[in-house]
Protein backbone atom coordinates (compact mmCIF):
# COMPACT_ATOMS: atom_id res chain seq x y z
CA UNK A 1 -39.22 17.52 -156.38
CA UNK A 2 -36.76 15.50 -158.48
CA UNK A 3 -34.86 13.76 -156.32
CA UNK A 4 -31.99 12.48 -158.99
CA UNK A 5 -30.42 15.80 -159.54
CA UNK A 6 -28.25 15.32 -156.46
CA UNK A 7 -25.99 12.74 -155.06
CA UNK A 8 -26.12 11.83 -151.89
CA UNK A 9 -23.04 13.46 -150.55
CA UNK A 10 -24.98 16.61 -151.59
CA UNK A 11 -28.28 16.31 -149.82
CA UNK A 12 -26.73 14.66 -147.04
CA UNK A 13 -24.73 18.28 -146.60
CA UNK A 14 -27.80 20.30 -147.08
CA UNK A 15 -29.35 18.56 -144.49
CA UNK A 16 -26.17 18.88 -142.16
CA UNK A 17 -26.06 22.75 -143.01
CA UNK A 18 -30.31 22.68 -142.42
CA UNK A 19 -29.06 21.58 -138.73
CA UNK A 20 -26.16 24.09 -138.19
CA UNK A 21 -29.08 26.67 -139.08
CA UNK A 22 -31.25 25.96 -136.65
CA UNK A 23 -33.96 24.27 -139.48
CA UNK A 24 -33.55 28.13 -140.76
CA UNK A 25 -34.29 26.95 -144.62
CA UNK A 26 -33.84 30.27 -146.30
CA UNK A 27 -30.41 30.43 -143.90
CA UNK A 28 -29.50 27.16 -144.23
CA UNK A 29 -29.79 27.53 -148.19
CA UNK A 30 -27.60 30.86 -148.35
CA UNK A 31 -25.46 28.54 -145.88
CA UNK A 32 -24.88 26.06 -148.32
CA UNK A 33 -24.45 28.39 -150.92
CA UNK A 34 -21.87 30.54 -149.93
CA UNK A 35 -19.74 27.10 -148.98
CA UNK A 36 -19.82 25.16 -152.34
CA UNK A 37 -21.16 27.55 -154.58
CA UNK A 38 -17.72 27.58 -156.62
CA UNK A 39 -17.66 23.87 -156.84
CA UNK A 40 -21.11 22.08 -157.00
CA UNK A 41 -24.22 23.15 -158.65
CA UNK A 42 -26.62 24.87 -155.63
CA UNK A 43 -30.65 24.42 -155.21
CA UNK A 44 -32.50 27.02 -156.36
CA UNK A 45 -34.86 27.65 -153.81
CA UNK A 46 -35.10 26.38 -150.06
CA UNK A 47 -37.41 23.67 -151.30
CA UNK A 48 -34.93 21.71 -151.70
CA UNK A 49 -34.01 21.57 -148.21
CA UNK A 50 -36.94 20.98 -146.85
CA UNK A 51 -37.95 18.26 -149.25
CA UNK A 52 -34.51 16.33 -148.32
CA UNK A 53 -35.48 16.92 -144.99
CA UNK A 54 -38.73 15.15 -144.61
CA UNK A 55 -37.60 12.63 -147.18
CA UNK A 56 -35.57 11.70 -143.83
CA UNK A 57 -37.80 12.10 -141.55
CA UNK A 58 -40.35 10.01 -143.38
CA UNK A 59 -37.16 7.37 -143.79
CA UNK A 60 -37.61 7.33 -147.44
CA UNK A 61 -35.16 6.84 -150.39
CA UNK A 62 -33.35 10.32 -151.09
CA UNK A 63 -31.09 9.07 -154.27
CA UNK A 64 -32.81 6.39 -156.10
CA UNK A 65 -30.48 3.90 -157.92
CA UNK A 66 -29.50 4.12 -161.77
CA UNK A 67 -29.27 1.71 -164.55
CA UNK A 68 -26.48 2.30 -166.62
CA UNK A 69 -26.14 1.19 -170.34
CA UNK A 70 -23.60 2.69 -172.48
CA UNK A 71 -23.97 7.18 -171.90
CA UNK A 72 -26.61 7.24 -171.32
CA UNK A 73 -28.24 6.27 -167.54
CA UNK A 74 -31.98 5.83 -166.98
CA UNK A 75 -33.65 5.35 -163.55
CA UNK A 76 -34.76 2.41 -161.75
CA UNK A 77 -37.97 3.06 -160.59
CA UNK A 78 -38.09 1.94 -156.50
CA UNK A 79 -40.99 -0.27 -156.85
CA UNK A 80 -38.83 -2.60 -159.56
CA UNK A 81 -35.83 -2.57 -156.87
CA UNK A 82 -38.46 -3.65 -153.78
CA UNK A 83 -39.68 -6.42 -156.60
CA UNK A 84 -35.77 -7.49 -156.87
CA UNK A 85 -35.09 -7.86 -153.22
CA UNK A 86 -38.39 -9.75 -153.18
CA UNK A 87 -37.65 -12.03 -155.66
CA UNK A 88 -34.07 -12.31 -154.26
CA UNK A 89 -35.15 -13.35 -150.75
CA UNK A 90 -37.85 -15.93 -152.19
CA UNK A 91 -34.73 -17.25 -154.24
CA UNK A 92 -31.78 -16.53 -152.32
CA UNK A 93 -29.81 -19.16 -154.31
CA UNK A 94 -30.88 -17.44 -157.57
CA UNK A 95 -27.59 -16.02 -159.92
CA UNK A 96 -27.44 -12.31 -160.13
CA UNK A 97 -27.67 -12.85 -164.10
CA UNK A 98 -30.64 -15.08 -164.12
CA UNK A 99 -32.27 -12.36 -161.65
CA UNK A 100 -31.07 -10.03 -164.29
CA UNK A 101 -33.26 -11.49 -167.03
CA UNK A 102 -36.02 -11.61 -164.99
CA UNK A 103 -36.22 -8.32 -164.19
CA UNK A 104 -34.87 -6.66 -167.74
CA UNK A 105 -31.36 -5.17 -166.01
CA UNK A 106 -28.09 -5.71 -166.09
CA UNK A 107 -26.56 -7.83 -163.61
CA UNK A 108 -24.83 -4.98 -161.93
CA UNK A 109 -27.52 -3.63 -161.06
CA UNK A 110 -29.21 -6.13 -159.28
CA UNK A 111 -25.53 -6.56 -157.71
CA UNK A 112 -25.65 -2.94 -156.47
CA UNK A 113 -28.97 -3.37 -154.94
CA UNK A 114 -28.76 -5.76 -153.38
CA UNK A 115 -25.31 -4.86 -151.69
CA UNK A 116 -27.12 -1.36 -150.52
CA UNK A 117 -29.74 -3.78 -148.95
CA UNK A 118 -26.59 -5.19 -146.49
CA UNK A 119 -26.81 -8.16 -148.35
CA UNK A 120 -23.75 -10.46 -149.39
CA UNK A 121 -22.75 -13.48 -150.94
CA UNK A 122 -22.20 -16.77 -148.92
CA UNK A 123 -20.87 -20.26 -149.73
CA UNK A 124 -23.17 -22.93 -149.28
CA UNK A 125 -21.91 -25.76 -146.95
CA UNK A 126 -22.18 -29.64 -147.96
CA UNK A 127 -23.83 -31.35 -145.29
CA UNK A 128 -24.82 -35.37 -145.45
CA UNK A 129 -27.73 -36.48 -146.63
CA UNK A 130 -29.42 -38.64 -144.32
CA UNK A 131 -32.19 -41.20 -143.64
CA UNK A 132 -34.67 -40.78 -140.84
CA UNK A 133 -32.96 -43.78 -139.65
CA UNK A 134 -29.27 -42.94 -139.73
CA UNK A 135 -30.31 -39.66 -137.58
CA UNK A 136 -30.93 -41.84 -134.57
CA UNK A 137 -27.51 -43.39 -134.62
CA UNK A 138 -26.15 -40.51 -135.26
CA UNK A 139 -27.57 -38.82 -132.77
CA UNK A 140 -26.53 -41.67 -129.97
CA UNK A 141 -22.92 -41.52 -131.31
CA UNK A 142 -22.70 -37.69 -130.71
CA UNK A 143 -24.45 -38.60 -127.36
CA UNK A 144 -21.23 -40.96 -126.22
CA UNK A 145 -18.85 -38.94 -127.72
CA UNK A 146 -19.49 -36.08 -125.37
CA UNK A 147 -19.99 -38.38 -122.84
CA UNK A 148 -16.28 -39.56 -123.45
CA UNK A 149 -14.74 -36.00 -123.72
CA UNK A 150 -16.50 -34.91 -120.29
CA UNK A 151 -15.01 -37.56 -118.52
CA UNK A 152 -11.59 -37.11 -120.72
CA UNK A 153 -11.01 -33.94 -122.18
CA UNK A 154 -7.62 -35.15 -124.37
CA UNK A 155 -10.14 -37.98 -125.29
CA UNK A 156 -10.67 -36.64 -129.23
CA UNK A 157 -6.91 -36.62 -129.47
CA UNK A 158 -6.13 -40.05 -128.17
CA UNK A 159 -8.28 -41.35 -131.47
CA UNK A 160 -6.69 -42.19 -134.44
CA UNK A 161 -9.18 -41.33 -137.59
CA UNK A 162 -8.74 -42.30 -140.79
CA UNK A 163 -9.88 -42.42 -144.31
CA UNK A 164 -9.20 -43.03 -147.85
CA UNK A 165 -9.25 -40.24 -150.32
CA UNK A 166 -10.15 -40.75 -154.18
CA UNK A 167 -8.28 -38.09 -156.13
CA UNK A 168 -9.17 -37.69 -160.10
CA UNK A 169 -7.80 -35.93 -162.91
CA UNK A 170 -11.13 -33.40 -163.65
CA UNK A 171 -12.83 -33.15 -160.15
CA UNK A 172 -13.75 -29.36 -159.69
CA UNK A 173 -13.03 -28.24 -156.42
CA UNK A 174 -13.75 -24.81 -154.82
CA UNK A 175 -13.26 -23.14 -158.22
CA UNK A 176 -15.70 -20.21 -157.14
CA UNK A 177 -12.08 -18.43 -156.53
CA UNK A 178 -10.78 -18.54 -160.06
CA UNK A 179 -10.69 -15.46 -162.09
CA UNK A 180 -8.37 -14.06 -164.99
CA UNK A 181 -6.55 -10.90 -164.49
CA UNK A 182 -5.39 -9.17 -167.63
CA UNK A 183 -4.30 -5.80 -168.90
CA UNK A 184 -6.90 -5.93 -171.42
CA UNK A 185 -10.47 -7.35 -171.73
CA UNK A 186 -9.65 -10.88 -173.57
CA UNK A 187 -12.30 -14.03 -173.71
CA UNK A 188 -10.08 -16.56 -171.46
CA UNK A 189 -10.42 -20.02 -172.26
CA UNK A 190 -9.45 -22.93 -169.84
CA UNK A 191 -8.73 -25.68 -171.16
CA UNK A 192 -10.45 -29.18 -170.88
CA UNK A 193 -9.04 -32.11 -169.11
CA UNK A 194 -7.64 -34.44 -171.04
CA UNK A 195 -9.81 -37.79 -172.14
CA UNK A 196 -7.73 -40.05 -170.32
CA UNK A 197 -9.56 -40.75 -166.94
CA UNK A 198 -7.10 -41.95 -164.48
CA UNK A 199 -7.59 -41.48 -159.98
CA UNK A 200 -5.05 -42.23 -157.20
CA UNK A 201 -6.49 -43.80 -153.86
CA UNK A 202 -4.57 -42.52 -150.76
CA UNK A 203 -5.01 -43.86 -147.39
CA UNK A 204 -3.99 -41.57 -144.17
CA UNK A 205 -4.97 -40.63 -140.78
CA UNK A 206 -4.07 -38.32 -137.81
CA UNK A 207 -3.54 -38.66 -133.98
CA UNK A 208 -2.64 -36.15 -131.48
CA UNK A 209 -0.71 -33.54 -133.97
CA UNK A 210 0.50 -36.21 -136.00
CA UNK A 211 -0.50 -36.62 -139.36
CA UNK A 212 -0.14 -40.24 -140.92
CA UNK A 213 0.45 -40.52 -144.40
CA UNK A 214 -0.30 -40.36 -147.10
CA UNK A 215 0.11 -44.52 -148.52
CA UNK A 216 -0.97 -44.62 -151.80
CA UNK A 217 -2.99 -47.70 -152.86
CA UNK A 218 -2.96 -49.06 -156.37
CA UNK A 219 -7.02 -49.35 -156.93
CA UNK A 220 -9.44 -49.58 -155.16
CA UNK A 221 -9.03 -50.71 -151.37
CA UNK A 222 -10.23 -54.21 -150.44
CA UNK A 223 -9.62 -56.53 -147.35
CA UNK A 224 -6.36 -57.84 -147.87
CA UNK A 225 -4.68 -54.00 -149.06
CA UNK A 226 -6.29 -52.77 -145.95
CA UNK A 227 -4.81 -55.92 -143.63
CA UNK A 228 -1.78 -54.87 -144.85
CA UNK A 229 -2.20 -51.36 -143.81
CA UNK A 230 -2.66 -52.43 -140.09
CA UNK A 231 0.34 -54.62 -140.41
CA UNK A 232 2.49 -52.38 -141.81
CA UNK A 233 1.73 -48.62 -141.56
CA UNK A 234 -0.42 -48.55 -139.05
CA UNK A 235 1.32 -51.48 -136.97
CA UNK A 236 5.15 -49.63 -136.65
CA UNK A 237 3.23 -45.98 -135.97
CA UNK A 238 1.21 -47.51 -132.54
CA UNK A 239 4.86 -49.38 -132.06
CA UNK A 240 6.78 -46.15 -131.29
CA UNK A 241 4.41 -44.69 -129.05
CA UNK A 242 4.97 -44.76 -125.53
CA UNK A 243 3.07 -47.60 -123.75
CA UNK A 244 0.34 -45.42 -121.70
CA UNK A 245 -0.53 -44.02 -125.34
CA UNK A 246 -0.47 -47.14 -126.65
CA UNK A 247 -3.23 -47.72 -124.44
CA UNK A 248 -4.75 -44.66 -124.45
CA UNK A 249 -5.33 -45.23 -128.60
CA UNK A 250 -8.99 -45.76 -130.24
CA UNK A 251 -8.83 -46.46 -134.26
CA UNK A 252 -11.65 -44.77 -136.40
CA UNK A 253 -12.89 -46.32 -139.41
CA UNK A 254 -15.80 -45.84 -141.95
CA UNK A 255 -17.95 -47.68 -143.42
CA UNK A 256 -16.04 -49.19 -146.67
CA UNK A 257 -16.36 -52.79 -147.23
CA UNK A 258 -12.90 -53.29 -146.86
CA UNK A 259 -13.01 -53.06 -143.29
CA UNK A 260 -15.65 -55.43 -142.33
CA UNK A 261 -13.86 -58.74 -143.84
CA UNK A 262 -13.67 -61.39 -141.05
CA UNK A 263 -9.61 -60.83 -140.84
CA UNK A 264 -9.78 -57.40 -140.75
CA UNK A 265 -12.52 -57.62 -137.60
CA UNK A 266 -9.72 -60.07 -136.00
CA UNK A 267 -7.13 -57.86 -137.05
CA UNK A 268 -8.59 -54.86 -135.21
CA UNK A 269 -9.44 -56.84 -132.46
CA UNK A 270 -6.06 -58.06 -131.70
CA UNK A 271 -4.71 -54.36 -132.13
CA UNK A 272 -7.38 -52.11 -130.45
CA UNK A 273 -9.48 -54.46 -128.31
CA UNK A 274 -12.89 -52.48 -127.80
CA UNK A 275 -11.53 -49.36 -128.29
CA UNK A 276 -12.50 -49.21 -131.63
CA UNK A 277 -14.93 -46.65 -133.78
CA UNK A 278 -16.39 -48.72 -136.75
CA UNK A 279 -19.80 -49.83 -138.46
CA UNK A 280 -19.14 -53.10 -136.29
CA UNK A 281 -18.46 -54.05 -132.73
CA UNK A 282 -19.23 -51.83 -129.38
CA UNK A 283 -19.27 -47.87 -130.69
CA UNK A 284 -20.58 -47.63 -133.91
CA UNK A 285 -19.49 -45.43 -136.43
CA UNK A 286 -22.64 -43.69 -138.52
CA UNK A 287 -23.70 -44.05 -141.70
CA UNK A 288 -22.69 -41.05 -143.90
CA UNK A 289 -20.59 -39.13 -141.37
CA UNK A 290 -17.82 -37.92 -142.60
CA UNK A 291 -18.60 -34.60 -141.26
CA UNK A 292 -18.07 -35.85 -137.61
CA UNK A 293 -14.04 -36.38 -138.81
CA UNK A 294 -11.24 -33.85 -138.40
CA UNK A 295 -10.37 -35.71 -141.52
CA UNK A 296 -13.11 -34.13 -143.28
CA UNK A 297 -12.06 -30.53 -142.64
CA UNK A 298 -8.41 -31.14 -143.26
CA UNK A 299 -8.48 -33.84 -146.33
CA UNK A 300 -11.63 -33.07 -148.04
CA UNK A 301 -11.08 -29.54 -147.73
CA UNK A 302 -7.41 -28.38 -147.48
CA UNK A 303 -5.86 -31.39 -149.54
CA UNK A 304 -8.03 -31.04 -152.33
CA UNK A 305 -7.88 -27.03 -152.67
CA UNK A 306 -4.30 -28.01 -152.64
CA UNK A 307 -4.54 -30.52 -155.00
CA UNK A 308 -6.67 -29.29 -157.45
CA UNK A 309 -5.61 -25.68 -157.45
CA UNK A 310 -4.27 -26.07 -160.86
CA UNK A 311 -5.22 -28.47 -163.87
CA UNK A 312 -3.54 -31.89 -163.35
CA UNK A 313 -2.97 -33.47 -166.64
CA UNK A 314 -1.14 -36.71 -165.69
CA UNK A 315 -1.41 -39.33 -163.02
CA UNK A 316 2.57 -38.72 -162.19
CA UNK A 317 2.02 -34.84 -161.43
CA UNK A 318 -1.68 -35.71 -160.22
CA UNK A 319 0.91 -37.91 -157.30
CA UNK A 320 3.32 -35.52 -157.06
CA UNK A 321 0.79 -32.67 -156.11
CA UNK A 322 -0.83 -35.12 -153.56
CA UNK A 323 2.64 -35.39 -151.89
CA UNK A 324 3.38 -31.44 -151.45
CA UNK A 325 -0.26 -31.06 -150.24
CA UNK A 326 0.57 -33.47 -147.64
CA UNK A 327 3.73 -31.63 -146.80
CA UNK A 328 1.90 -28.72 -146.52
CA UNK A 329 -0.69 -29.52 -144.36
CA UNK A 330 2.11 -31.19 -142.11
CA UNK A 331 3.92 -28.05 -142.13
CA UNK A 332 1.18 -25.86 -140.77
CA UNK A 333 0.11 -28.60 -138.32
CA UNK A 334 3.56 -28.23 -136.98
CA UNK A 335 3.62 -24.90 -136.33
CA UNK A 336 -0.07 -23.53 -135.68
CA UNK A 337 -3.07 -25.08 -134.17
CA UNK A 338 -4.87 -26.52 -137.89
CA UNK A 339 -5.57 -30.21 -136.06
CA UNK A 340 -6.70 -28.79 -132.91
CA UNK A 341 -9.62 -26.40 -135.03
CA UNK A 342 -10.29 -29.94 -136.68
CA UNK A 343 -11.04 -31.66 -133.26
CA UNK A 344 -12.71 -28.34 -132.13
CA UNK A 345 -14.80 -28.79 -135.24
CA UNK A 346 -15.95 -32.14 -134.39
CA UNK A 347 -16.97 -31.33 -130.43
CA UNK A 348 -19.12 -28.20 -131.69
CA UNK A 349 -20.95 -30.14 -134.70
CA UNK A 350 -21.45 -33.26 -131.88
CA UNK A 351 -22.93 -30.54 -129.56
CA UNK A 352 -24.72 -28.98 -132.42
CA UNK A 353 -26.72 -32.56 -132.99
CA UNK A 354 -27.85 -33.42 -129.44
């Protein structure tokens, strides 16, 4: 019986009609006849029915899939679609086109099967390459951290994090999003970037629901631009809070150079005591960690999507789209919950690692 002379919709209403009938075939194809007779092209015999019916039963394929090029449409046969999903969960990274050409279809087609599988498409998510060694720290960080936020609950929010941000001219950022909508089929082109590298450094940081920043630094940060950071930014925000969250506050830092100099290590120590996060002194900050920051939900993800939704061509408008991303972000934070999901986000991947 050839199964490709009906859609779906029709055999799945001979088999409702088969039902109403009482599995009468010969009724059940009168049945169906009377009902669209005038509008779809009927079954012949009762055959039909029945064949539909086990099909069903046997929870086989009733409508096999179609490979369409130009008029004319020729059949996929079912074992070369059971090949594709095969292939497809073997390679689940691989690009519908370059499954495509492996299997002599167009990509649509290996598109449509695999969305009638239940299958859909999924970002990948960056996580931190590691050494054996940096898992062990990591590990005991997450460890103390919990610790911390059993005995203090607000604990995550009396910590000031921070970070520096390099922004450049031609980084590509979440441009899986991009398309070009037109009235007519055209060849876009987007233009390159110009020659001219240029970056801006920005420094910022967030406590509580406050988000500091952003200080831009000419170059590259070093010891003495980040000493005057904690004099001067830094310094005059911890002076106008109130004294029990003055001493409530623990500062965050990474790993960068700049922030292991001997008068930055004094620096800190005169300003935090031992409540600070860093590669040096009591609670040590991991190696390549980033991804146990609020900062790294909220900077590397919402500032540059910001930032780089549109082609910067100069280092002024490259600046002036870092400041209304900032403004932005400060603007939701004000009036929805975006920095308490970022210190969520931090307590689930902590509990995620022990």
């Amino acid at each position: 019986m050839s199964s490709f002379r009906y859609t779906a919709t029709e055999l799945t209403d001979m088999i409702l009609i088969y039902g109403e009938c009482h599995q009468n075939a010969a009724l059940a194809l009168r049945t169906y006849r009377e009902r669209y007779g005038n509008t779809r092209t009927c079954p012949t015999n009762l055959r039909t029915i029945t064949w539909a019916v086990q099909k069903l039963r046997e929870n086989r394929r009733l409508v096999n899939s179609y490979e369409y090029e130009g008029a004319n449409a020729k059949e996929i046969p079912v074992n070369k679609e059971d090949n594709i999903l095969q292939y497809s969960s073997r390679n689940p990274t691989s690009s519908l086109r370059l499954t495509a050409r492996r299997f002599g279809v167009s990509h649509k087609t290996v598109q449509r099967i695999l969305i009638k599988d239940n299958r859909r498409p999924f970002k990948l998510n960056r996580d931190q390459g590691l050494l054996c060694r940096d898992d062990s720290v990591r590990q005991a960080y997450c460890h103390w951290l919990l610790e911390k936020v059993n005995d203090d609950p607000d604990f995550l929010f009396n910590i000031m994090w921070t970070g520096e941000i390099m922004f450049t001219h031609n980084e590509i950022w979440n441009r899986r999003n991009q398309c070009y909508w037109s009235k007519r089929k055209t060849q876009p082109l987007r233009e390159s970037s110009p020659e001219d590298r240029f970056s801006v450094n920005v420094w910022a940081g967030i406590h509580r629901n406050a988000i500091i920043g952003p200080i831009f630094i000419n170059g590259p940060i070093n010891e003495k631009k980040f000493l005057d950071l904690l004099n001067g930014t830094i310094s005059e925000y911890i002076d106008n809070l109130s004294l029990d969250g003055s001493h409530r506050l623990w500062f965050q830092l990474d790993g960068n150079p700049a922030h292991s100099g001997f008068r930055v290590r004094e620096r800190l120590s005169e300003m935090f005591g031992e409540q600070i996060i860093g590669r040096h002194g009591l609670h040590k900050w991991p190696a390549q960690s980033s991804d146990l920051s609020p900062l790294n939900t909220l900077f590397q993800g919402f500032l540059k999507n910001e930032v780089y939704a549109c082609d910067v061509r100069t280092e002024q408008e490259l600046h002036s789209r870092i400041i209304d991303a900032f403004v932005k972000l400060k603007k939701i934070a004000a009036n929805g919950n975006k920095l308490t999901e970022a210190h969520d986000n931090v307590l689930k991947r902590c509990q995620s690692l022990v």
